[in-house]
C-alpha atoms as a PDB file:
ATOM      1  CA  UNK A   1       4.393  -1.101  28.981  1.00  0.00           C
ATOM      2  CA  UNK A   2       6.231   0.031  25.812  1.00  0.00           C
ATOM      3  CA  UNK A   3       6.792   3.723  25.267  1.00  0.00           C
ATOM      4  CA  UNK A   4       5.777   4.722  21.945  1.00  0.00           C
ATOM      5  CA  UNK A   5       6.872   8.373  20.606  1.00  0.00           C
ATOM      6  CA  UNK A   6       4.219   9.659  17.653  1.00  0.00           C
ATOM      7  CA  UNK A   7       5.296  12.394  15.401  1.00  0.00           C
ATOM      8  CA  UNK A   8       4.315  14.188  12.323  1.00  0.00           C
ATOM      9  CA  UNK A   9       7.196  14.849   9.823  1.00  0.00           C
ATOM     10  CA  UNK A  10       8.273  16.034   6.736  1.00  0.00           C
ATOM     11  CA  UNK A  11      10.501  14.941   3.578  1.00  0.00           C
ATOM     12  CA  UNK A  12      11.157  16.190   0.476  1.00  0.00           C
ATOM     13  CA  UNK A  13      10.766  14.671  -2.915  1.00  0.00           C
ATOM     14  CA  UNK A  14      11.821  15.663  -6.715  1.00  0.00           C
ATOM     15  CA  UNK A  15       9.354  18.679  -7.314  1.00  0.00           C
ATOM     16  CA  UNK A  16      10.682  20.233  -4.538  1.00  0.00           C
ATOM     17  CA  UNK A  17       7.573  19.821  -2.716  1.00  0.00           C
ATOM     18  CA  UNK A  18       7.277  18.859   0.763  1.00  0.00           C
ATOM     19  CA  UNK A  19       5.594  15.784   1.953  1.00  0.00           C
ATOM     20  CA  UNK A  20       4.123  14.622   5.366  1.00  0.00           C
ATOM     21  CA  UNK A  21       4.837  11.304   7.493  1.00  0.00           C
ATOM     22  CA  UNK A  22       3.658   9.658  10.459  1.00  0.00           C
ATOM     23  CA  UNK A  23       6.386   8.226  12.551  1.00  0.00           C
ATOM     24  CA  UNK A  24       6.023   5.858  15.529  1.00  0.00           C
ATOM     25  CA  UNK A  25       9.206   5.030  17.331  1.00  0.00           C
ATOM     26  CA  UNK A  26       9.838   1.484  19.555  1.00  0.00           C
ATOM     27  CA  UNK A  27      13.804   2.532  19.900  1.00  0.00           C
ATOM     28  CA  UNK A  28      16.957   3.673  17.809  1.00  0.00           C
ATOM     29  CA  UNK A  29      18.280   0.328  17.460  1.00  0.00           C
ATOM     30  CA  UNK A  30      14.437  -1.019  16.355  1.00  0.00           C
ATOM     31  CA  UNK A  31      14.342  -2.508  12.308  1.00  0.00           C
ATOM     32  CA  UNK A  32      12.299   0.261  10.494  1.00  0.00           C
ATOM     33  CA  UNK A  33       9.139  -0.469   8.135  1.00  0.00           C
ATOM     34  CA  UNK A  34       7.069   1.672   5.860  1.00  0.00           C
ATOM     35  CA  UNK A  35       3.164   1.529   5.680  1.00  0.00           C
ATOM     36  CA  UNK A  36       1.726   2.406   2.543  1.00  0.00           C
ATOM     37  CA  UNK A  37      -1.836   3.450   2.673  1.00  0.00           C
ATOM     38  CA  UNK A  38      -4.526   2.182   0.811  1.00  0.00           C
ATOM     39  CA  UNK A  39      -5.688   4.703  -2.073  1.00  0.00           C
ATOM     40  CA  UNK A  40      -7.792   7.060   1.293  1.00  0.00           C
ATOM     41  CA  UNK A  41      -4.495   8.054   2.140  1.00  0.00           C
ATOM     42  CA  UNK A  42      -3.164   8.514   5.899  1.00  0.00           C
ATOM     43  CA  UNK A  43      -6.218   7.558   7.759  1.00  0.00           C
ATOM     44  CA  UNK A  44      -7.063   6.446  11.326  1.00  0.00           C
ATOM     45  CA  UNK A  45      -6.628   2.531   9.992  1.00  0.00           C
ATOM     46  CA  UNK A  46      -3.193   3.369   8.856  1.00  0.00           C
ATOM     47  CA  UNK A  47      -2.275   4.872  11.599  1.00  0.00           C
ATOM     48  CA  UNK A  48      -3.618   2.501  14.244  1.00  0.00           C
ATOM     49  CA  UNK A  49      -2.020  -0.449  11.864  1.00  0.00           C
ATOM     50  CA  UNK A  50       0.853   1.448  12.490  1.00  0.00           C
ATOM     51  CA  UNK A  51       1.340   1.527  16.443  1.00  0.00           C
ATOM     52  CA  UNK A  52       0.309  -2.156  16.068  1.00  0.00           C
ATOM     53  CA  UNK A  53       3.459  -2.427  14.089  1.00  0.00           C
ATOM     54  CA  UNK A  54       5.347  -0.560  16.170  1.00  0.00           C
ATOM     55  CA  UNK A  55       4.033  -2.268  19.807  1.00  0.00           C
ATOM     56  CA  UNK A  56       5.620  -5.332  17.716  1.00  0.00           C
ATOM     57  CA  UNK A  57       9.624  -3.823  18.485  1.00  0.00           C
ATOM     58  CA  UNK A  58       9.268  -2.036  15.123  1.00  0.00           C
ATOM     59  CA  UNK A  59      10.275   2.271  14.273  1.00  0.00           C
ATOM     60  CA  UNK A  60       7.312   2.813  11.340  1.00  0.00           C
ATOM     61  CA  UNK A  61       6.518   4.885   9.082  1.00  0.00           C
ATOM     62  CA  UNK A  62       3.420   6.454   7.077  1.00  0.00           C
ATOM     63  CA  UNK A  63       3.350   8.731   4.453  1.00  0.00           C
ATOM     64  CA  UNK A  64       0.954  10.605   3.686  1.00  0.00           C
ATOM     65  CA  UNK A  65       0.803  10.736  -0.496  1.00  0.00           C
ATOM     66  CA  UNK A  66      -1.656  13.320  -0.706  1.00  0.00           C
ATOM     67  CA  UNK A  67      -0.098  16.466   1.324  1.00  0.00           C
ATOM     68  CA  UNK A  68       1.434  18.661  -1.352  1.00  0.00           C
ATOM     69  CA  UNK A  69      -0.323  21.827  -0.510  1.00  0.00           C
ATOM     70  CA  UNK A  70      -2.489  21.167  -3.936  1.00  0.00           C
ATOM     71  CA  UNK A  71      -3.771  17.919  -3.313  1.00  0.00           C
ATOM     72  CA  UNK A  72      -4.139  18.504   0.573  1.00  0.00           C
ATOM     73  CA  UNK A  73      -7.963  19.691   0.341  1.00  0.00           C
ATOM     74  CA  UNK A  74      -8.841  17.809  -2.702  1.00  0.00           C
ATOM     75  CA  UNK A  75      -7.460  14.195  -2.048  1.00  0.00           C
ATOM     76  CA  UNK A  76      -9.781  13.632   1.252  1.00  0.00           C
ATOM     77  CA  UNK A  77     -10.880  10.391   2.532  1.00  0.00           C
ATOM     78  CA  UNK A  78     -14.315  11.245   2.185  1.00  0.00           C
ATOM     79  CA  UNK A  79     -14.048  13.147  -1.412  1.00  0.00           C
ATOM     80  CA  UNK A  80     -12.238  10.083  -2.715  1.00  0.00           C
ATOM     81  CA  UNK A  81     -15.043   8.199  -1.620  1.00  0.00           C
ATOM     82  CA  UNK A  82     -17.514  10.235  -2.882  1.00  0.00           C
ATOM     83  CA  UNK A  83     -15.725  10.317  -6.542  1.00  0.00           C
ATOM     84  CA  UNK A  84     -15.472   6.181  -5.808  1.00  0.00           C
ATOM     85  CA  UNK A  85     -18.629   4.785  -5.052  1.00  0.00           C
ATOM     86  CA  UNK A  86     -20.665   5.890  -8.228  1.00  0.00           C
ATOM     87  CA  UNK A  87     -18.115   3.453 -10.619  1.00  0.00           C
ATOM     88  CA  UNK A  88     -18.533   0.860  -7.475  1.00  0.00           C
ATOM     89  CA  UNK A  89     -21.744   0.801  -7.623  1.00  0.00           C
ATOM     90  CA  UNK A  90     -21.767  -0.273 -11.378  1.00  0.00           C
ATOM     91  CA  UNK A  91     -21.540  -4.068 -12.078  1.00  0.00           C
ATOM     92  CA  UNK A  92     -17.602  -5.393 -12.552  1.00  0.00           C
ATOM     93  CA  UNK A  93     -18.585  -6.121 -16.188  1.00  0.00           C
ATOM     94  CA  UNK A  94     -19.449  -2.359 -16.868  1.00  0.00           C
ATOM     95  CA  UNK A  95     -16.435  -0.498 -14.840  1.00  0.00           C
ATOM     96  CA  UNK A  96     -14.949  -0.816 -18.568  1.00  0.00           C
ATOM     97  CA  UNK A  97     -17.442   0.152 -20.464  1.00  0.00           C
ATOM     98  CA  UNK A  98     -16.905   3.397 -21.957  1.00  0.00           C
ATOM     99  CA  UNK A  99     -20.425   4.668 -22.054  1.00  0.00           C
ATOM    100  CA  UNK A 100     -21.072   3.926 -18.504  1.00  0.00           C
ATOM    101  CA  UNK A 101     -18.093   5.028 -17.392  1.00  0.00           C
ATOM    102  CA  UNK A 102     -18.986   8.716 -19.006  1.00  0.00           C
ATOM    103  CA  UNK A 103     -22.788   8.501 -17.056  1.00  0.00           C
ATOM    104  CA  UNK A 104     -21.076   8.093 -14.262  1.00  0.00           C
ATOM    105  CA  UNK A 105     -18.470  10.986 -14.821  1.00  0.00           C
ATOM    106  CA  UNK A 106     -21.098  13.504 -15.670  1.00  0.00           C
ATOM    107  CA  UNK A 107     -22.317  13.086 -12.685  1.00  0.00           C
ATOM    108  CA  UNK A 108     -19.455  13.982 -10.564  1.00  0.00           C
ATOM    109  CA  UNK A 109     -19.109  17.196  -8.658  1.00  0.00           C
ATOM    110  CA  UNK A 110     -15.625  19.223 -10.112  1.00  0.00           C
ATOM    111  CA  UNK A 111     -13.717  17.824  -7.255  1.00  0.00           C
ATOM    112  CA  UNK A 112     -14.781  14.364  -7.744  1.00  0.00           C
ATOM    113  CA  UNK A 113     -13.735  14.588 -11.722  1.00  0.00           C
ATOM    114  CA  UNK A 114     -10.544  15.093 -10.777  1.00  0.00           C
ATOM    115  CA  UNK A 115      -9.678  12.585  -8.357  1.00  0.00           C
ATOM    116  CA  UNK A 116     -11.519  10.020 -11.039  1.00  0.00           C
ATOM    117  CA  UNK A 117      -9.622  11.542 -13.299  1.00  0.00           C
ATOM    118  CA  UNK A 118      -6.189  10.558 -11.595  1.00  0.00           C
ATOM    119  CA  UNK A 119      -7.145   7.528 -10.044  1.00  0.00           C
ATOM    120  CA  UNK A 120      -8.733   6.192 -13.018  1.00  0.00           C
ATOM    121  CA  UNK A 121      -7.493   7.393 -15.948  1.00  0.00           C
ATOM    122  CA  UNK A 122      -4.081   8.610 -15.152  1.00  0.00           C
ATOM    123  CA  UNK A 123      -3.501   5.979 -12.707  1.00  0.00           C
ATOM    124  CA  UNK A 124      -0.361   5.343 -14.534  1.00  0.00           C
ATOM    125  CA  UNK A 125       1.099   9.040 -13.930  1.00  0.00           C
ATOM    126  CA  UNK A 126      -0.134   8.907 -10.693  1.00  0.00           C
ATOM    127  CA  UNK A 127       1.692   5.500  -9.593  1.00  0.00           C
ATOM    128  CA  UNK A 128       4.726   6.756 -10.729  1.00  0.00           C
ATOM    129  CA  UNK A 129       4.936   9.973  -8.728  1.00  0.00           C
ATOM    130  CA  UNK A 130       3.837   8.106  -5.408  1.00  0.00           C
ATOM    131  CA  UNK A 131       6.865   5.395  -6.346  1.00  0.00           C
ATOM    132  CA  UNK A 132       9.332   8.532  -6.571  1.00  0.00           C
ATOM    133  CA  UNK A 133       7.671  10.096  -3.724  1.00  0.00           C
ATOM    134  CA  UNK A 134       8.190   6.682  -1.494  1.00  0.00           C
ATOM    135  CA  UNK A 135      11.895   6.098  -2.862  1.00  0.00           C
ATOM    136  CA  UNK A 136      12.682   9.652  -1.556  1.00  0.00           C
ATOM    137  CA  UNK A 137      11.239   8.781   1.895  1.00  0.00           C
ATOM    138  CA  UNK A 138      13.436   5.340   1.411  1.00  0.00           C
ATOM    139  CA  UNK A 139      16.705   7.289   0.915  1.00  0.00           C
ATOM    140  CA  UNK A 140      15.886  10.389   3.894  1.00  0.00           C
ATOM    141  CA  UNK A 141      14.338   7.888   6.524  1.00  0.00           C
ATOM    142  CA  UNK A 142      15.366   4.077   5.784  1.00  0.00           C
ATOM    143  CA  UNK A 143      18.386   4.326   3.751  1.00  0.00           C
ATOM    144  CA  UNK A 144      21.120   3.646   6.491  1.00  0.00           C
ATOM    145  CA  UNK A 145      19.119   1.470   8.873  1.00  0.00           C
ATOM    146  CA  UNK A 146      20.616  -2.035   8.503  1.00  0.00           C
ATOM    147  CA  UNK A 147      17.329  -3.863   8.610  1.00  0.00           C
ATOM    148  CA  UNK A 148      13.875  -2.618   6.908  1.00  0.00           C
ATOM    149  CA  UNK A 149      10.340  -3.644   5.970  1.00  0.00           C
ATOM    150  CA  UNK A 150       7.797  -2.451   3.780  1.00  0.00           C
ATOM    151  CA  UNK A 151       3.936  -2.892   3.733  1.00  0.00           C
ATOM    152  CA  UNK A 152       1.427  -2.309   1.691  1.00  0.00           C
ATOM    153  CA  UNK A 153      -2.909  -2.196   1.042  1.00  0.00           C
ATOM    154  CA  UNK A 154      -4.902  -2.324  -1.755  1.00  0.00           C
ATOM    155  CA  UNK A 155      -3.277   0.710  -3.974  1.00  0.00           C
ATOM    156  CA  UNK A 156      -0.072   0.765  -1.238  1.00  0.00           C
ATOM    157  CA  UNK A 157       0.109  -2.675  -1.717  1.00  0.00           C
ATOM    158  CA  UNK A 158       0.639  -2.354  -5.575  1.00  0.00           C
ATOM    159  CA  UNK A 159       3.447   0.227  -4.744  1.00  0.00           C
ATOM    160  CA  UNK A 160       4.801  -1.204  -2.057  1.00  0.00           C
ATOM    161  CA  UNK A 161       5.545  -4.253  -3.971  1.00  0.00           C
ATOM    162  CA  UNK A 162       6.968  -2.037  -7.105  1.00  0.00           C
ATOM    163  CA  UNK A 163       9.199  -0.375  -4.863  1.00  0.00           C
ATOM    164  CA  UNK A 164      10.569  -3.833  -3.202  1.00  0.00           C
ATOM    165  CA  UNK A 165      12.172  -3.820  -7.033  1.00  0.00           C
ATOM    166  CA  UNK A 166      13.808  -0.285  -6.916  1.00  0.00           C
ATOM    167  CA  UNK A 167      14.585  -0.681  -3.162  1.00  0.00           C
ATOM    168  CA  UNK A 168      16.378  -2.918  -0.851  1.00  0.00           C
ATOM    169  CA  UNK A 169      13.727  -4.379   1.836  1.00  0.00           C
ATOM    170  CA  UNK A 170      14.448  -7.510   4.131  1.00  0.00           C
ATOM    171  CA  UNK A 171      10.759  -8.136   4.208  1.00  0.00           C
ATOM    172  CA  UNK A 172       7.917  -6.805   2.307  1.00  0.00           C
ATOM    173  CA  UNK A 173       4.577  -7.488   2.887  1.00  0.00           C
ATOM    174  CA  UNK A 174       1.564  -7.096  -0.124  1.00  0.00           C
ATOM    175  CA  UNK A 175      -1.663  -7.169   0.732  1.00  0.00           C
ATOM    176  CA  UNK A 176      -4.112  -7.644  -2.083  1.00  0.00           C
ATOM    177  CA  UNK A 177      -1.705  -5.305  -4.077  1.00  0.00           C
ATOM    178  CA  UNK A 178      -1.536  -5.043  -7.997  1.00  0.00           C
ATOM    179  CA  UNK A 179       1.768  -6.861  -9.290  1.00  0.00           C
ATOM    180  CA  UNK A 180       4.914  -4.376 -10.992  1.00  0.00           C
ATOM    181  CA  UNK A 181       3.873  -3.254 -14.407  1.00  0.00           C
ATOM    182  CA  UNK A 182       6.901  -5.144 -15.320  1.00  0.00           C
ATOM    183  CA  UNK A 183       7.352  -8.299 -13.978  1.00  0.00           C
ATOM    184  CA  UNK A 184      10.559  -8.717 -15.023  1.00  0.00           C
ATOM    185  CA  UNK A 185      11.421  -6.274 -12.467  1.00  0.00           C
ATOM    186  CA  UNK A 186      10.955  -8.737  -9.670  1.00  0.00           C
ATOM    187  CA  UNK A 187      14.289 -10.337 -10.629  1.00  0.00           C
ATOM    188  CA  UNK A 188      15.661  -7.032  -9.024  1.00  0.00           C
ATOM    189  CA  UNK A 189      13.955  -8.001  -5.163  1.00  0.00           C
ATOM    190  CA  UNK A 190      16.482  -8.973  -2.398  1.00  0.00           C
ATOM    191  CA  UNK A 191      14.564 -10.041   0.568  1.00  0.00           C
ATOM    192  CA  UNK A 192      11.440 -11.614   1.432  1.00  0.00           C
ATOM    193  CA  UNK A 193       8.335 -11.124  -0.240  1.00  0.00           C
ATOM    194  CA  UNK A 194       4.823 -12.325   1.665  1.00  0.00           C
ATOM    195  CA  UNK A 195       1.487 -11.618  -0.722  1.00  0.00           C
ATOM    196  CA  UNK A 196      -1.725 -11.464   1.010  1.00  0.00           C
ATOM    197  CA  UNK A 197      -4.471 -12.171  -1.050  1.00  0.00           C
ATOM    198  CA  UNK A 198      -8.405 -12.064  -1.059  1.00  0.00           C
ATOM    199  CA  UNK A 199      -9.947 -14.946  -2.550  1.00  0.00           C
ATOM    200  CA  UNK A 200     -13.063 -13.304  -4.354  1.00  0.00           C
ATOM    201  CA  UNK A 201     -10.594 -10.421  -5.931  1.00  0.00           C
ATOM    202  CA  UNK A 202     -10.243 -11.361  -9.364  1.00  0.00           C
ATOM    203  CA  UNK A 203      -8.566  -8.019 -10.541  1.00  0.00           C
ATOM    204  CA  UNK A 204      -5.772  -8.509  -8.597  1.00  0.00           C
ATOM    205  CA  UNK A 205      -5.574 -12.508  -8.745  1.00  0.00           C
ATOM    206  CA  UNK A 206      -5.464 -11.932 -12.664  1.00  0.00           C
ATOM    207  CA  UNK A 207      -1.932 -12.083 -12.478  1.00  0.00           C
ATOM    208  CA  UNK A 208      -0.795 -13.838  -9.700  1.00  0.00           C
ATOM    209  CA  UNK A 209       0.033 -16.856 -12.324  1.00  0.00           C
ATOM    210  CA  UNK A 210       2.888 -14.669 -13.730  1.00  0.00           C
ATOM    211  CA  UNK A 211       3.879 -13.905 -10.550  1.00  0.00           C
ATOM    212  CA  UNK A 212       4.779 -17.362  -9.646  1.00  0.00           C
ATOM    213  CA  UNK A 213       6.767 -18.294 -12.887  1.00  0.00           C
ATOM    214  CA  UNK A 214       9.134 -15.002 -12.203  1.00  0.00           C
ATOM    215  CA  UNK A 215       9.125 -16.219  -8.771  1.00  0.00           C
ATOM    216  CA  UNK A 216      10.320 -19.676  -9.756  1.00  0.00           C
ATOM    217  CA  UNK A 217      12.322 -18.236 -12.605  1.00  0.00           C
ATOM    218  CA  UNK A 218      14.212 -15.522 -10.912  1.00  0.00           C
ATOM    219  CA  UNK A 219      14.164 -18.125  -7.124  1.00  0.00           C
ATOM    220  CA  UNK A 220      12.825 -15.009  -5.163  1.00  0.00           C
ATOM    221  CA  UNK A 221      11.706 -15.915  -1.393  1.00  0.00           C
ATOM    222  CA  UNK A 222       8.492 -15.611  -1.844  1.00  0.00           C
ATOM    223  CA  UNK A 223       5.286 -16.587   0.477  1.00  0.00           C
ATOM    224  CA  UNK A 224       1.749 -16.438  -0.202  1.00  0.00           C
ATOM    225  CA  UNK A 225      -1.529 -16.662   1.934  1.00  0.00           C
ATOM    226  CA  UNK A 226      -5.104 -16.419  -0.140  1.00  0.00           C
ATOM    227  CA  UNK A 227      -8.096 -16.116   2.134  1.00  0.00           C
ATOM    228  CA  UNK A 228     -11.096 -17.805   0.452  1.00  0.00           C
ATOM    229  CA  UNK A 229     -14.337 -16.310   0.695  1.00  0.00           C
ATOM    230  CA  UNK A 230     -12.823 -12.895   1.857  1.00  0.00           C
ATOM    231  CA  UNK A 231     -12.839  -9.560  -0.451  1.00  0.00           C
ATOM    232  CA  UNK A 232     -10.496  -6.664  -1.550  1.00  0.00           C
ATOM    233  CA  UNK A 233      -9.527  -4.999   1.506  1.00  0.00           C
ATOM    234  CA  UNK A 234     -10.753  -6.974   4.448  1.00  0.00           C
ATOM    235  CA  UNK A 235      -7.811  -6.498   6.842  1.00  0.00           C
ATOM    236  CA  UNK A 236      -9.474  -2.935   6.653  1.00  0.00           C
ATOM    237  CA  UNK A 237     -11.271  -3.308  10.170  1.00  0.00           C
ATOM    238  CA  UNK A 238     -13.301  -0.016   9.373  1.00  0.00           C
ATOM    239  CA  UNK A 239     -14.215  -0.922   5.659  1.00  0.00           C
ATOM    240  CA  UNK A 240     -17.235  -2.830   4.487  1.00  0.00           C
ATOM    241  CA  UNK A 241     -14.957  -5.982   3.299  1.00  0.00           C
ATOM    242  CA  UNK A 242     -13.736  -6.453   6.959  1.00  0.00           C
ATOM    243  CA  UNK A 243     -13.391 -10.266   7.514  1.00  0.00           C
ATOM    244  CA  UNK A 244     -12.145 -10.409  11.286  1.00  0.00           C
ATOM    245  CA  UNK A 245     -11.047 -14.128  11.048  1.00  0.00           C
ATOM    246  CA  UNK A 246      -9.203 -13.666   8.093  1.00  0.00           C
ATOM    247  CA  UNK A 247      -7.606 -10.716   9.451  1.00  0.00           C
ATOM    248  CA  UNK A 248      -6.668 -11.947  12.344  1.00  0.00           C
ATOM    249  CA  UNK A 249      -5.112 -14.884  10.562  1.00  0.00           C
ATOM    250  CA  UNK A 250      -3.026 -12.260   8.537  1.00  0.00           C
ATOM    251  CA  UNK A 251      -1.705 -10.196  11.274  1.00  0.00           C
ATOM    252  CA  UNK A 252      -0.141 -13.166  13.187  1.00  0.00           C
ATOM    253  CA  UNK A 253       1.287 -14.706   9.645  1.00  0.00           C
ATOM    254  CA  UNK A 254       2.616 -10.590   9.348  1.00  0.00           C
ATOM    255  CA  UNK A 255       4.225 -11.114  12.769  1.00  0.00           C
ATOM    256  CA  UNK A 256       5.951 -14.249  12.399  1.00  0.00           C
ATOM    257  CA  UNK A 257       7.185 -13.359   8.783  1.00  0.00           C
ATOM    258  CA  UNK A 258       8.870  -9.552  10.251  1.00  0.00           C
ATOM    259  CA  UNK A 259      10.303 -11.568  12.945  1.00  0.00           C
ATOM    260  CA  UNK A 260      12.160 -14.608  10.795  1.00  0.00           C
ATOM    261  CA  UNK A 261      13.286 -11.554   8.054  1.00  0.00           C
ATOM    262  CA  UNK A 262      14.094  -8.672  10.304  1.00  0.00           C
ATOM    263  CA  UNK A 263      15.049  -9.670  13.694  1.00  0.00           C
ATOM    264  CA  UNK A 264      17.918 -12.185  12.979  1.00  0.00           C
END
């Protein structure tokens, strides 16, 4: 029986602020690998996904993106949900329409405004603080460990696979992430990159096309797995999209792709 050790830490990033992780520790000698969270932040998925990691011969980590002592009571699971499922519930065609995006606004509580208001419109702003926020937990936690992995879901996928260009990684995994802003920034990736992709997510497919030429272009190690039939997030055992097949498919693909990159 493997001994995990759990623990709740901190690091500190460029505002000063500090920032909570999860840890979950197989050994000193173990490869390390970040977990990204989807855009609910440091849930019970992410941390189960986690000791499943770590039960692999894997230290992980988890931050948690949303504890400065501002967001920590705003950016819940369940008020990001709440802000969420009024644009969901509008059909793909009108999530960029301007006047039904305002209905649905108005209708927000003040709490919900403002996570729409930085997950929607500022998403940019927002992206780029979590990046700096991850590269600082890079360069405190991972920085000196001679083999590391990164992955990503859904919004941690999309910044898990930007920060495979500012950082070195032996193996990143990107499930149904958005691609770096700048694609010519994937000339910059090192090690092995594995995308994980839903086949009925056509935000996110948009652009795996450019993907592939910067792939072939730049001759980056890259895998890919698309799931037909599946939706955004359904490695997400507790979300709606959950395809347990497809999943399960996934996590031994995950397995054998950590263990060819990081355990040579």
């Amino acid at each position: 029986m493997v001994n995990l050790q759990e623990s709740m830490k901190k690091f500190e990033v460029e505002d000063g602020n500090e920032l909570d992780y999860f840890e979950v520790k197989y050994g000193e000698s173990a490869p390390k690998i970040m977990v990204v969270s989807e855009i609910w932040g440091l849930t019970k998925f992410i941390k189960s996904f986690s000791r499943r990691v770590a039960m692999e011969g894997y230290n992980v980590i988890a931050p948690d993106l949303y504890s400065r002592k501002e967001d920590k009571s705003i950016f819940t699971e369940e008020n990001i949900m709440d802000a969420m499922r009024p644009m969901w519930s509008l059909p793909p065609e009108k999530r960029r329409d301007p006047e039904a995006m305002n209905e649905v606004i108005k209708k927000l509580s003040p709490t919900g405004k403002k996570i729409f208001e930085y997950v929607s419109q500022k998403r940019e702003i927002m992206e780029k603080r979590m990046i700096s926020d991850l590269g600082h937990l890079y360069e405190a936690d991972m920085n000196s460990h001679k083999k590391k992995g990164i992955v990503g879901f859904c919004m941690g996928g999309g910044l898990a696979f930007q920060l495979s260009t500012e950082k070195h990684f032996d193996a990143s995994v990107i499930f149904y992430g958005a691609s770096p802003r700048n694609m010519e920034d994937m000339a910059k990736i090192k090690g092995g990159v594995f995308g994980i992709y839903a086949g009925e997510d056509s935000g996110i497919n948009a652009t795996i096309p450019q993907v592939m030429e910067k792939v072939v272009n730049h001759k980056i190690n890259f895998e890919m797995k698309m799931y037909p039939g599946t939706y955004h997030a359904f490695f997400n055992d507790t979300g709606m999209s959950y395809n347990r097949e497809a999943s399960e498919d996934a996590w031994e693909r995950v397995k054998y792709f950590y263990r060819r990159n990081l355990n040579e």
